[in-house]
Every structure is written in structure tokens, then in C-alpha cells.
Protein backbone atom coordinates (compact mmCIF):
# COMPACT_ATOMS: atom_id res chain seq x y z
CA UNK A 1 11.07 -16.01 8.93
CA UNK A 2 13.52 -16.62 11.45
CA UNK A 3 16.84 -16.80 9.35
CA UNK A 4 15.35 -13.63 8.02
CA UNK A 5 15.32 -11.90 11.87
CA UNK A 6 18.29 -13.25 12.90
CA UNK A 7 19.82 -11.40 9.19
CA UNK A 8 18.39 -7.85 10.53
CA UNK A 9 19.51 -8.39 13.92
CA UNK A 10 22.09 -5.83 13.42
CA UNK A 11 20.28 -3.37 12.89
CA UNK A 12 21.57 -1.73 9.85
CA UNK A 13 19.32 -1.16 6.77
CA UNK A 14 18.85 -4.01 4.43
CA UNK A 15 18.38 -4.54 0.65
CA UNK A 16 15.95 -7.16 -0.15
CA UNK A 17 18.59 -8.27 -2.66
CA UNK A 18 21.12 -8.68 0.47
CA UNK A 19 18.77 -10.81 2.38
CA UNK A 20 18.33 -13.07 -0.84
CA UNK A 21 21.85 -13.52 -1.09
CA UNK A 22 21.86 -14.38 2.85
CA UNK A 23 19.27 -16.79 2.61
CA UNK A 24 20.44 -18.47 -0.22
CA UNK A 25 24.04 -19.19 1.64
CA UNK A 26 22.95 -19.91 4.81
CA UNK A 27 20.89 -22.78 3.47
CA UNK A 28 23.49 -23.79 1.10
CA UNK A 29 20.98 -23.43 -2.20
CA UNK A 30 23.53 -24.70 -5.12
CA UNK A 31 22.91 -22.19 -8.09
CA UNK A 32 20.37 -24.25 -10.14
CA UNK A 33 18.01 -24.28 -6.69
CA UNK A 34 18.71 -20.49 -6.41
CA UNK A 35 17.24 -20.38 -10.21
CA UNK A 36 14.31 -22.48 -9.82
CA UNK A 37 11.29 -20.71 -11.04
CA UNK A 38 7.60 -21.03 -9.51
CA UNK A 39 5.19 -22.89 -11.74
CA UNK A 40 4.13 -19.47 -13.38
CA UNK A 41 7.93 -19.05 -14.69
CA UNK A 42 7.49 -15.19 -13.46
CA UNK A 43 9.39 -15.36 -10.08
CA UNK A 44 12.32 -16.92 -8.18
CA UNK A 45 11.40 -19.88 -5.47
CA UNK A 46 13.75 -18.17 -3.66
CA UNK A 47 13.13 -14.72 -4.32
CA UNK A 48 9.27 -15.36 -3.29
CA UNK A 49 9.60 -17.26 -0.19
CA UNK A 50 12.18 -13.85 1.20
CA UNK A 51 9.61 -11.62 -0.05
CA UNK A 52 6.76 -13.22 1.92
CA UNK A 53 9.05 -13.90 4.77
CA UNK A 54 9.60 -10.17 5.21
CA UNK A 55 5.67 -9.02 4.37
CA UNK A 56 4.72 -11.59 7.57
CA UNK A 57 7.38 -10.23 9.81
CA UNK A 58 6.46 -6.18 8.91
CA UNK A 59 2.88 -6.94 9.62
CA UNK A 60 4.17 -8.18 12.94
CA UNK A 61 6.13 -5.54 13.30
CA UNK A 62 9.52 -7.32 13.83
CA UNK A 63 10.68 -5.50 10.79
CA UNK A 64 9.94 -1.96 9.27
CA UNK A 65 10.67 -0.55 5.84
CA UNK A 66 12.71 2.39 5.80
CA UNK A 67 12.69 3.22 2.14
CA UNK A 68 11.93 1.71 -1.25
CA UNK A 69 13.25 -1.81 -1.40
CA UNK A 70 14.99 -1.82 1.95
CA UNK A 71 13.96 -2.15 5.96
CA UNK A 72 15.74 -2.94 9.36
CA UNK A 73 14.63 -4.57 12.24
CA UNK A 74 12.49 -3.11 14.87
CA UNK A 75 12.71 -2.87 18.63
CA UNK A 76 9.96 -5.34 19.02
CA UNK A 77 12.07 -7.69 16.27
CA UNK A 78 14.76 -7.18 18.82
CA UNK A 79 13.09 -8.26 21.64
CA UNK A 80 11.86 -10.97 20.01
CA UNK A 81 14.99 -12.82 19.31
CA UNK A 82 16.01 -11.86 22.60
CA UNK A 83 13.29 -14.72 23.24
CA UNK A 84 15.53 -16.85 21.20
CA UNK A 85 12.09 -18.68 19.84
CA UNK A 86 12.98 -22.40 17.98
CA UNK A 87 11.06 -20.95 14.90
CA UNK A 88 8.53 -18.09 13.46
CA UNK A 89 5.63 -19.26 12.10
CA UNK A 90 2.31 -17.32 11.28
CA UNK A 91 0.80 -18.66 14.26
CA UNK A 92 4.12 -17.60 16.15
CA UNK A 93 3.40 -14.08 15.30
CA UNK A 94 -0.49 -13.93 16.56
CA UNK A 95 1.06 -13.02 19.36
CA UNK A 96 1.08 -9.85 18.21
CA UNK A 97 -2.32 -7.42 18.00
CA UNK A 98 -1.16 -5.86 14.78
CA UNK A 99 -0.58 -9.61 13.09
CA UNK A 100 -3.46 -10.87 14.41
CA UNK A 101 -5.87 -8.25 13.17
CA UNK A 102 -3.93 -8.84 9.56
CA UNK A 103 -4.77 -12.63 9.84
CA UNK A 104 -8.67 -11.70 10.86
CA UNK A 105 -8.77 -9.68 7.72
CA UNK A 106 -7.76 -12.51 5.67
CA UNK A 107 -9.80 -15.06 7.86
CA UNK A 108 -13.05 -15.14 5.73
CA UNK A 109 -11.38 -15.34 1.98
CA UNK A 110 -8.87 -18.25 3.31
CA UNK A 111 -11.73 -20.50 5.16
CA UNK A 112 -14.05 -20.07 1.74
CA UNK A 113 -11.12 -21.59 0.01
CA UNK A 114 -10.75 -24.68 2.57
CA UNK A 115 -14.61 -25.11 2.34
CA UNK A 116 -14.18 -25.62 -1.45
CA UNK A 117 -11.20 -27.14 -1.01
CA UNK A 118 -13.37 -30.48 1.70
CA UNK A 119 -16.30 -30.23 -1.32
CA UNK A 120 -14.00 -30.54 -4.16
CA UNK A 121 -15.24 -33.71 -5.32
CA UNK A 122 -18.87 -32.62 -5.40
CA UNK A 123 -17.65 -30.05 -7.98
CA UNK A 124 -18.31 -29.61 -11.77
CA UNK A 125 -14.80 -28.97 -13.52
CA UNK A 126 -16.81 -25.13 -14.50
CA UNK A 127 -17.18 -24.36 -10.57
CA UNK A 128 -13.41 -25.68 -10.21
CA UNK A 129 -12.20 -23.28 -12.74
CA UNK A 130 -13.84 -20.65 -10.49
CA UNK A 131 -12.62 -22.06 -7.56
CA UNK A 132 -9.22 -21.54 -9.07
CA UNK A 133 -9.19 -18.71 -10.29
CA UNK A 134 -10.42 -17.11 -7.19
CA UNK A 135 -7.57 -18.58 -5.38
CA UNK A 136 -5.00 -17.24 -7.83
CA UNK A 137 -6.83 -13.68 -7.25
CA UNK A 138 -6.14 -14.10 -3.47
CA UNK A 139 -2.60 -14.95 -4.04
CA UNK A 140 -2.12 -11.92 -6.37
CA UNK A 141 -3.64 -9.41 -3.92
CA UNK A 142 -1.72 -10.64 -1.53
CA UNK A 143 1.31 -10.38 -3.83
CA UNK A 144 0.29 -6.49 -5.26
CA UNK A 145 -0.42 -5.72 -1.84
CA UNK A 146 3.21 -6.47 -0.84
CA UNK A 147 5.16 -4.66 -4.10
CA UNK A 148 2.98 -1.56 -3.28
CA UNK A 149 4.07 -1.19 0.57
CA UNK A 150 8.08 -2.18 -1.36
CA UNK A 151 7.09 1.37 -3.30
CA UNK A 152 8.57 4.96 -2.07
CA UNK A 153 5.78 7.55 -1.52
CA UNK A 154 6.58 8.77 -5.04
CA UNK A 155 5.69 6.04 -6.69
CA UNK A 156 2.91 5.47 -4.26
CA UNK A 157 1.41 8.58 -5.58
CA UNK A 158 2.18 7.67 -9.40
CA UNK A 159 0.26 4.19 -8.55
CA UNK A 160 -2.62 6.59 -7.17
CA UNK A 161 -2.95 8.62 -9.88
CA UNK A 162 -2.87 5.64 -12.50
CA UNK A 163 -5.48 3.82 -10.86
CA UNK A 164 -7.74 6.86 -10.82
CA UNK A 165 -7.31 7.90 -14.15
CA UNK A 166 -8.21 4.13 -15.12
CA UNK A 167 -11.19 4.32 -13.32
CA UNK A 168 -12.21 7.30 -14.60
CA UNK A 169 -11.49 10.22 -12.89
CA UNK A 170 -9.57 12.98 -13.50
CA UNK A 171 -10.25 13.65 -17.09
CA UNK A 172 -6.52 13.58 -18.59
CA UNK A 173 -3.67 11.40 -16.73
CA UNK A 174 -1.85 14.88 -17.00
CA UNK A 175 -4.47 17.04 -14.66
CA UNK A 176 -5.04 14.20 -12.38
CA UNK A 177 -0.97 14.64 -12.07
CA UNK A 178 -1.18 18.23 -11.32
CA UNK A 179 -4.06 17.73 -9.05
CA UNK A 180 -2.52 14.79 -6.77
CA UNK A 181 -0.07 15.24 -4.06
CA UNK A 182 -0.62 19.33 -4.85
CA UNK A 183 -2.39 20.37 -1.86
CA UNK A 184 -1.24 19.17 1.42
CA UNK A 185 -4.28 21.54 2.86
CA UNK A 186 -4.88 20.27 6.54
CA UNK A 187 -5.01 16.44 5.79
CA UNK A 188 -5.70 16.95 1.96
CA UNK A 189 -3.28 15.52 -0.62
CA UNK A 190 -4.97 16.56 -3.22
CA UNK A 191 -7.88 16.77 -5.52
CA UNK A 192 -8.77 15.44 -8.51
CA UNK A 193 -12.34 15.78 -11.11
CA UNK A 194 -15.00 13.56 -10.49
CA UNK A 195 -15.64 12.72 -14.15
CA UNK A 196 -13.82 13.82 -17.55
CA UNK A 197 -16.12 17.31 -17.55
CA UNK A 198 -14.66 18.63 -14.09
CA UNK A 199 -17.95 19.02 -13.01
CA UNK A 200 -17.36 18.48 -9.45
CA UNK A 201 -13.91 17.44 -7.31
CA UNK A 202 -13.01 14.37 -4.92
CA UNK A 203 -10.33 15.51 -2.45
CA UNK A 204 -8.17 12.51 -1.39
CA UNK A 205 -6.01 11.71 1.24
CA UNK A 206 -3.60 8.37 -0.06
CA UNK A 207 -0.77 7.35 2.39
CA UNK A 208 1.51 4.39 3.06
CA UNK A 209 -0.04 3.94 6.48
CA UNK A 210 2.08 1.91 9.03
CA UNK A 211 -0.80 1.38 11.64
CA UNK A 212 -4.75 1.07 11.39
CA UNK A 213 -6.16 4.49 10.87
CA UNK A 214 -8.43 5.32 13.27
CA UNK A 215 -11.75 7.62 13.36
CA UNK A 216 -9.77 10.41 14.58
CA UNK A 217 -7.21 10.56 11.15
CA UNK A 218 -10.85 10.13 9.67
CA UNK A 219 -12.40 13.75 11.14
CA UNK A 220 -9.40 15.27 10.68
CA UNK A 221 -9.40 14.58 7.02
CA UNK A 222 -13.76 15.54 7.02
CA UNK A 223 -12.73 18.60 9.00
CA UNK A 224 -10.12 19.83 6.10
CA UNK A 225 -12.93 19.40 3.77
CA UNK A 226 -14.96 21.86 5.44
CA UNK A 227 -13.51 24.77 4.16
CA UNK A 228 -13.86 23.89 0.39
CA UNK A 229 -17.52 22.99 1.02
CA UNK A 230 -16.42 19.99 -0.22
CA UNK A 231 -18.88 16.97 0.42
CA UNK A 232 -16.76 14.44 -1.47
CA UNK A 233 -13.24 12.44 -0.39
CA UNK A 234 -11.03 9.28 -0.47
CA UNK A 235 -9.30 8.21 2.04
CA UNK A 236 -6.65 5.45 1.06
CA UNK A 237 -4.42 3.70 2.85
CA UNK A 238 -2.17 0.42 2.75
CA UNK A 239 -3.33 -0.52 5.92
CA UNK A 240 -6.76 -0.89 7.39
CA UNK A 241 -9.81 1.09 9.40
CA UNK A 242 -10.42 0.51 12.71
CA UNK A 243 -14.49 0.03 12.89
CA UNK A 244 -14.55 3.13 14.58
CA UNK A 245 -13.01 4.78 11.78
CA UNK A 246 -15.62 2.72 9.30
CA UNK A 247 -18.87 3.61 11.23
CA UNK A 248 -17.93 7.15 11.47
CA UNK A 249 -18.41 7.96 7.77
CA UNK A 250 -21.45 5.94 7.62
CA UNK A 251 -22.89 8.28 9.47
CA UNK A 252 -21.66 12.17 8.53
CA UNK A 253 -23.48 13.69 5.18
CA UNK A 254 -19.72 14.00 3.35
CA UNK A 255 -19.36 10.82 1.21
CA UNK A 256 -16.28 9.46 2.30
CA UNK A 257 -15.01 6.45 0.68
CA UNK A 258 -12.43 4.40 2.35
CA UNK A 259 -9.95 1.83 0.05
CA UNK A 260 -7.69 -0.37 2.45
CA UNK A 261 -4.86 -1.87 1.31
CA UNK A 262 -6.67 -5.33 0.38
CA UNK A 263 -9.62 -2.96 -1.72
CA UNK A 264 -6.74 -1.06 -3.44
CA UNK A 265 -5.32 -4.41 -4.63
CA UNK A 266 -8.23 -5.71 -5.74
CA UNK A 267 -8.95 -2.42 -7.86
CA UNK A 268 -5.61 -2.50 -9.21
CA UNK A 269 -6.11 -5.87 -10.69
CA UNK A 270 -9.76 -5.60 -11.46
CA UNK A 271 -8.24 -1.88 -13.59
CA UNK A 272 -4.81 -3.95 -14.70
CA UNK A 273 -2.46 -1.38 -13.05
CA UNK A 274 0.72 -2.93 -11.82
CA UNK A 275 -0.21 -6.07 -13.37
CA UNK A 276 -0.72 -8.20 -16.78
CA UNK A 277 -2.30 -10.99 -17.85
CA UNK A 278 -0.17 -13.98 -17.71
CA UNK A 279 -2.57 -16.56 -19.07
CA UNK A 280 -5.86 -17.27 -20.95
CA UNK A 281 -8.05 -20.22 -20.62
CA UNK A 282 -10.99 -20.93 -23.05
CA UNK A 283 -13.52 -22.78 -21.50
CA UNK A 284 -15.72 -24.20 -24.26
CA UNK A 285 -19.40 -26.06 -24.84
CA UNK A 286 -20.91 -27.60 -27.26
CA UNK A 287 -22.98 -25.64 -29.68
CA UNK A 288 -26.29 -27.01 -29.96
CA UNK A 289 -27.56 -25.12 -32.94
CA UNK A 290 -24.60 -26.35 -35.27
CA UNK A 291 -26.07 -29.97 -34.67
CA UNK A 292 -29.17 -29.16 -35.12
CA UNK A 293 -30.81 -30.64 -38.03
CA UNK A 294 -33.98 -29.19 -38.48
């Protein structure tokens, strides 16, 4: 992470490309190392240890993205090599409230895995499967998460319609098109059908959020539905809610569903949009009734 700072530190815009290339030299990676795939054979080493470099550091706001693909360093980056710190670790960058609230969010997954991880002897080899494959989920939310805040808003809102449409809504992909990003009514991005009929609308608000949204983005978005007499919305965001933000809607009559950034990964996989299977393990038993003799 700190290589990575130090590569921003002039404060020009960066491709992630660039700061591969400047990682690669400044550790003196010889071209097979610089090829060397993960165990899945679908990514660089290389390529995924930058990328995950740069997610930590944005969270922390050291570094910001300024548009698809590329980002610069931040004041607060700035300051912090002014510090001139030995080395930036994840429990370096708790220093900072936006990092640590990121690291609470991911808190209860993470210790679930290291309780499974002490008991993993008193497992069957069925329960270890799951254990696995629960920790490959984590990792690919984590990894989904990160491509989608890499996205321009464009795409952002192509991502939004395609996971909609998958889930349901919006009858066609082609009207949920003309119904998303159409509006921009008072804190509305758009609407979309509730089911393949039309027989009643969402309105949705679906941004790239830097910071937590808070309870006031919240009302403003319920207040923009007043005018429609609108009783249904989605708010989605990259980000998080603040608990403010979360209580509030628990407690208006408008149904207001909120999808952080860690819920919109999870529906993306769980509705395969941005992603594809990669493998497929049978887990098999015996079949009793084929022995059977009777």
C-alpha cells in the first residue's frame, strides 16, 4: 500500500495499468513473476495485490477515483506520507473513521470464518465444503464490490438496470432502460415497474456514493416521492447507511429499501451479473436404494 502512495504522490491522475507497471519495477518482478496467475488461473498475482492495494487505500481515503479505471491521491494521502510512516497496513489505516467503519462492516463475516477456521478439525468434509465456499463468496464480494466502484456512472447505471431486470422488475430490459437514469426529479433517478404487468412503479435513487449516506440524503429522496404519491423506492449506493439513515425508513409508511454496496454484491452474484461460474463440484453419496436387495 505504501509503494502504491508514494506512486500517487504527485498528484497527477493514474491508470491502474500505470501503477502495475510501477509496482512491478520497483520490486524488480522478472517477467515470469509478473505472469504468475492466482490459483483460479483468472487473474494476475500482480495485478490483484495493486487492485486491493488501491480498494484499502480509497476506503481510507488516501486515494480517490476520478474516473473509470483511474484515481489520484488525496489531501489526506498527502498528509499522510508527509508522516513518512515505515509501512501501511490495514491496521495502519484504522486510523481513519471512514476505514474503520469499512473494517466494522466486514468484522462479523471475517471472525465467522476464523471460528471455523480454530474448529476445523471437528468438521465433516460436507460442512468444509460449506465452509469454503462461503469464504470464496466473501472474497468475490469483496472483489465485485471493487470492479463496480472501477465503473463510470454509465456503466454504473447499465449494472443497475441488469440487475433489476434479472430480478424481475421492469418487464423488458428495454423499458427498464428508458425508465432508469430518466428522471432526475428532486433526488429521483428514475423509475422502473414493479413486476412484468406495470402494475405499480419503484422509483430509485442508485449512486456511486463516496461517503456514508446519511438520514438526511434519505428524506430528501422520501420527500421527492411525495409528489408522485409514490409509496415505493430504492435507494442504492456503493457505500453504506449511517444507522440513522437505516432506522429512519423503518419507521415512515413509504417502503424504502436500502442495498449497500456489500448487499448489491451479494445480489449480483446470487443473479450472476458481472460474474460466471468458474467451477463445479459434485458432491456425491451413496444411494441406498440401488443396494438394496429386497
Amino acid at each position: 500500500m505504501l509503494p502504491l502512495l508514494r506512486f500517487a504522490a504527485d498528484g497527477k491522475e493514474h491508470s491502474y495499468h500505470e501503477a502495475i507497471d510501477y509496482i512491478s519495477k520497483l520490486f524488480r518482478l522478472t517477467s515470469s513473476e509478473v505472469a504468475e496467475l492466482l490459483p483460479s488461473g483468472r487473474d494476475r498475482i500482480v495485478d490483484n495485490r495493486v487492485r486491493w492495494a488501491r480498494f484499502h487505500l480509497g476506503k481510507a481515503k488516501l486515494l480517490e477515483s476520478t474516473s473509470q479505471g483511474r484515481f489520484k491521491i488525496t489531501a489526506r494521502g498527502l498528509e499522510t506520507l508527509q508522516t513518512n510512516p515505515p509501512e501501511i497496513d490495514m491496521k495502519y489505516l484504522e486510523r481513519f473513521p471512514e476505514y474503520a467503519e469499512f473494517r466494522a462492516l466486514r468484522k462479523t463475516a471475517d471472525e465467522a470464518v476464523e471460528v471455523e477456521d480454530k474448529e476445523i478439525s471437528k468438521k465433516t468434509p460436507e460442512e468444509l465444503l460449506e465452509i469454503a465456499h462461503q469464504t470464496i463468496k466473501q472474497d468475490l464480494m469483496r472483489e465485485v464490490l471493487i470492479r463496480v466502484n472501477e465503473t463510470s456512472p454509465r456503466f454504473f447505471e447499465k449494472l443497475v438496470i441488469d440487475l433489476l431486470v434479472r430480478m424481475g422488475y421492469g418487464g423488458s430490459r428495454s423499458d427498464a432502460g428508458k425508465a432508469i437514469g430518466r428522471s432526475g426529479d428532486g433526488g429521483i433517478d428514475g423509475t422502473i415497474s414493479e413486476d412484468k404487468l406495470g402494475l405499480d412503479s419503484v422509483y430509485i435513487q442508485a449512486k456511486k456514493w463516496q461517503g456514508i449516506v446519511g438520514r438526511p440524503d434519505i428524506q430528501k429522496f422520501v420527500g421527492a416521492l411525495q409528489p408522485h404519491m409514490a409509496t415505493k423506492g430504492i435507494f442504492i449506493t456503493t457505500s453504506d447507511f449511517t444507522d440513522e439513515a437505516k432506522d429512519y425508513v423503518s419507521r415512515i409508511p413509504a417502503r424504502i429499501i436500502l442495498i449497500n454496496g456489500e448487499r448489491l454484491a451479494e445480489l449480483m452474484i446470487e443473479h450472476n451479473v458481472g460474474v460466471s461460474t468458474s467451477h463445479i463440484f459434485e458432491a456425491k453419496k451413496v444411494d441406498t436404494d440401488y443396494f438394496s436387495e429386497e
